[in-house]
N, C-alpha and C. Protein backbone atom coordinates (compact mmCIF):
# COMPACT_ATOMS: atom_id res chain seq x y z
N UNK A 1 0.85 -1.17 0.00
CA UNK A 1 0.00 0.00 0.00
C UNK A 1 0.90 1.24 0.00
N UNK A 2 0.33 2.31 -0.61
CA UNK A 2 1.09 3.43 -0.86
C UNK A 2 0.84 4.46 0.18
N UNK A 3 1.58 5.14 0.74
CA UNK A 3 1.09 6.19 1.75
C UNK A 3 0.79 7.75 1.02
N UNK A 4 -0.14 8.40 1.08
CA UNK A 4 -0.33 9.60 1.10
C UNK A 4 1.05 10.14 0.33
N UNK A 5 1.91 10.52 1.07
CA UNK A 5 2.74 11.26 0.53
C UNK A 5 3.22 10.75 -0.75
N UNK A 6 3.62 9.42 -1.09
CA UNK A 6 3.96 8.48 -2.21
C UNK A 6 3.10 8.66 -3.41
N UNK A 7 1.51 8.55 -2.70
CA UNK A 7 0.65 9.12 -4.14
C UNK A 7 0.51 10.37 -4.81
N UNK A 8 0.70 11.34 -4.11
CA UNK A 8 1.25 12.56 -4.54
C UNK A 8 2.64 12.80 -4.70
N UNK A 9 3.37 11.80 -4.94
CA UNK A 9 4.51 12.00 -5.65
C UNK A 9 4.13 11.74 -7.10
N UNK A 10 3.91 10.31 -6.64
CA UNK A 10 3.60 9.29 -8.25
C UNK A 10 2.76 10.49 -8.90
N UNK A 11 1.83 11.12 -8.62
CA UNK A 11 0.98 12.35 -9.09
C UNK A 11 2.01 13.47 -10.07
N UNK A 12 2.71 13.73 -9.33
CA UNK A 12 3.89 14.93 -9.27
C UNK A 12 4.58 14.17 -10.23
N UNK A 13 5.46 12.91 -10.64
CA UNK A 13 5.98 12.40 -11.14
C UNK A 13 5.36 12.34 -13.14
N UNK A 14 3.89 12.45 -12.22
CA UNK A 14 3.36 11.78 -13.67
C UNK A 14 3.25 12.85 -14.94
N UNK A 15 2.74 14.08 -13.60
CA UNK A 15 2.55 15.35 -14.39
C UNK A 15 4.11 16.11 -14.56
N UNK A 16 5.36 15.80 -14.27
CA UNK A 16 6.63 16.21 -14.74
C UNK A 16 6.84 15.68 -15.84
N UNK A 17 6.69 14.57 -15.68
CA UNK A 17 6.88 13.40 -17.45
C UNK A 17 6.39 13.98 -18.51
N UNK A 18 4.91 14.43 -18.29
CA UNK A 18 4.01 14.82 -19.34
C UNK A 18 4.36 15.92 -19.54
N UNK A 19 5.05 17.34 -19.07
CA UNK A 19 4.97 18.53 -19.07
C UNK A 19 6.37 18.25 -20.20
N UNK A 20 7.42 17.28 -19.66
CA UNK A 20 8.59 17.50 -20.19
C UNK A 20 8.14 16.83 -21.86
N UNK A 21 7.62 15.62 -21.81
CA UNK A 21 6.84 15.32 -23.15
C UNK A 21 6.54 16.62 -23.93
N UNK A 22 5.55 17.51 -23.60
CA UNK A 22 5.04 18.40 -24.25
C UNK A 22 6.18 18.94 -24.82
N UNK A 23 7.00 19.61 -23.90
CA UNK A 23 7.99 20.69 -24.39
C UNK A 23 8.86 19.74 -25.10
N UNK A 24 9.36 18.45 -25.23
CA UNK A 24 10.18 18.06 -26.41
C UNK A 24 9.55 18.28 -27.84
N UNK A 25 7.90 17.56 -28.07
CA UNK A 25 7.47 17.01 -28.84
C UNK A 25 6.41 18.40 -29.83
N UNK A 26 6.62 19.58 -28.53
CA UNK A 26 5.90 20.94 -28.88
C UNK A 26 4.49 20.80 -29.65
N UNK A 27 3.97 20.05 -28.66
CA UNK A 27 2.49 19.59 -28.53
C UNK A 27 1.90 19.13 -27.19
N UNK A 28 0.64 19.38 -26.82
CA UNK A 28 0.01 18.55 -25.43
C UNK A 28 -0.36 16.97 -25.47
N UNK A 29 0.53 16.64 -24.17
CA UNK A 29 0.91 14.94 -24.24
C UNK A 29 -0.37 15.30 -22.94
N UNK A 30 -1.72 14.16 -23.54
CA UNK A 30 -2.61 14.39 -22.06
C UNK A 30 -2.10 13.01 -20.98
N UNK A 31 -2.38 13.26 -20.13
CA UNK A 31 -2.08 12.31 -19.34
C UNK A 31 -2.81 11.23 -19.34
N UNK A 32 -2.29 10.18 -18.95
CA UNK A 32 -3.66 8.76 -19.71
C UNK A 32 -2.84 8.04 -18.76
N UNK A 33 -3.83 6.77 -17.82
CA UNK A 33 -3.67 5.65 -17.23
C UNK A 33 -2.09 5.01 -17.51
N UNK A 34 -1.81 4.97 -18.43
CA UNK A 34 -0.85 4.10 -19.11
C UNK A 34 0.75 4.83 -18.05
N UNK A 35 0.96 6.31 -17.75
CA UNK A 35 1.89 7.28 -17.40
C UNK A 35 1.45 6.58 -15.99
N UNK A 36 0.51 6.71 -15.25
CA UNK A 36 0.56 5.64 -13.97
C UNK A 36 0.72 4.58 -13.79
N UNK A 37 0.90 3.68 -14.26
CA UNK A 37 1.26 2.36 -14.44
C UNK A 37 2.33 2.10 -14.88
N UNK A 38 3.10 3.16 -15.45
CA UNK A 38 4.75 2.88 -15.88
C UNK A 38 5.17 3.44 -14.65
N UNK A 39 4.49 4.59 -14.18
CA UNK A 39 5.12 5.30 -12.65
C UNK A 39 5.29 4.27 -11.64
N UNK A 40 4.15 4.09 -11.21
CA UNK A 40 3.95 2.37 -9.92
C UNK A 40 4.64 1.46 -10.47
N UNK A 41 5.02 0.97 -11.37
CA UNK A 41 5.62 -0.05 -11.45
C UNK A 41 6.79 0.32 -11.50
N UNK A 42 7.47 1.31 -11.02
CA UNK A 42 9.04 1.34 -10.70
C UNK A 42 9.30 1.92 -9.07
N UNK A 43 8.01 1.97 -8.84
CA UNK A 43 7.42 2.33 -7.55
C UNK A 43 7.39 0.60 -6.02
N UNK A 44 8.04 1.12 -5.35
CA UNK A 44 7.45 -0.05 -4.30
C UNK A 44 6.94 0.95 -3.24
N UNK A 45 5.85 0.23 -2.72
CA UNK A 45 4.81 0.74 -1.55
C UNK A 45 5.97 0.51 -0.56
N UNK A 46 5.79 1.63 0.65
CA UNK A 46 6.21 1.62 1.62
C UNK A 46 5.60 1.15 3.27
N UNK A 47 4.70 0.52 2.55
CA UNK A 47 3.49 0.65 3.75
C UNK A 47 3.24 -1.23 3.55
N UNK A 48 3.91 -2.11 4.03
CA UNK A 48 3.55 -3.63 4.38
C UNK A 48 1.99 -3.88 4.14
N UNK A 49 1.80 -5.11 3.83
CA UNK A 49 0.42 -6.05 4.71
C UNK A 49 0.12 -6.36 5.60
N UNK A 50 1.42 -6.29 6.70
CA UNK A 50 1.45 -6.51 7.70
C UNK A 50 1.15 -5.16 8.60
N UNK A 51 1.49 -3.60 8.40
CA UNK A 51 1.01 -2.80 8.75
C UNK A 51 -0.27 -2.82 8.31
N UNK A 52 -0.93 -2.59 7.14
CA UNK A 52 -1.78 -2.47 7.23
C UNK A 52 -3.03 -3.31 8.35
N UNK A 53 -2.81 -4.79 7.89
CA UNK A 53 -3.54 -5.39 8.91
C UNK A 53 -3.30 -4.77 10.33
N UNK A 54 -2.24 -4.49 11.12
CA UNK A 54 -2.46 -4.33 12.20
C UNK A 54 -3.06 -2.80 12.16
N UNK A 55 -3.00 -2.09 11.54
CA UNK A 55 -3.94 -1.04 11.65
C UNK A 55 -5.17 -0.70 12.01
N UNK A 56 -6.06 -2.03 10.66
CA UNK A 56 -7.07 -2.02 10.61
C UNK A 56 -7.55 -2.84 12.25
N UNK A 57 -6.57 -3.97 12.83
CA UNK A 57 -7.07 -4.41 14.03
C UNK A 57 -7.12 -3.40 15.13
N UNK A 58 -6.06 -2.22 15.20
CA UNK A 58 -6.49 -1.00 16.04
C UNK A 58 -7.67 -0.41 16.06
N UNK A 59 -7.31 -0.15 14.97
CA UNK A 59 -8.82 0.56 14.46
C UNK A 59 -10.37 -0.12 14.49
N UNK A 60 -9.97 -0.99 14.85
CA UNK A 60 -11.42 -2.10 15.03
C UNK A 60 -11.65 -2.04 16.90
N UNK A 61 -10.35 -2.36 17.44
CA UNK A 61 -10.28 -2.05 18.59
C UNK A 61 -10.88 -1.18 19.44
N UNK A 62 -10.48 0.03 19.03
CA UNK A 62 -10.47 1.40 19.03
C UNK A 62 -11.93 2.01 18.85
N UNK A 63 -12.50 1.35 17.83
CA UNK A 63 -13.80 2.20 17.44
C UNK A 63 -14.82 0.96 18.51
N UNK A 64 -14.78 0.60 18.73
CA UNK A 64 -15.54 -0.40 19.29
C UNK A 64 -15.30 -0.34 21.22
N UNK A 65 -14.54 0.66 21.56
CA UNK A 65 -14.35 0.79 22.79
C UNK A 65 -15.59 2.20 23.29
């Protein structure tokens, strides 16, 4: 899982690519699914399965007290 800050990179990442696209190709490159999926996949989540689960068991904990 990706944390907050990570997805607004990959965000930031996606829209630098495309901006620099434009200005080589001196046309608008729109952004399309395909620019996220080349991003994440050079991307690893920083956030375990194992955090997550224990999260969600806090949080189950927690709301239920």
């Amino acid at each position: 899982m990706y944390s907050g800050r990570e997805l607004s990179q990959i965000c930031t990442d996606v829209k630098n690519k495309a901006v620099r696209k434009t200005i080589e190709n001196k046309k608008d490159v729109p952004i399309a699914m395909k620019h996220f999926e080349d991003t994440i996949a050079k991307r690893k989540p920083s956030i375990s399965k194992e955090e997550v689960e224990r999260f969600l068991k806090l949080k189950e904990k927690w709301s239920n007290a």
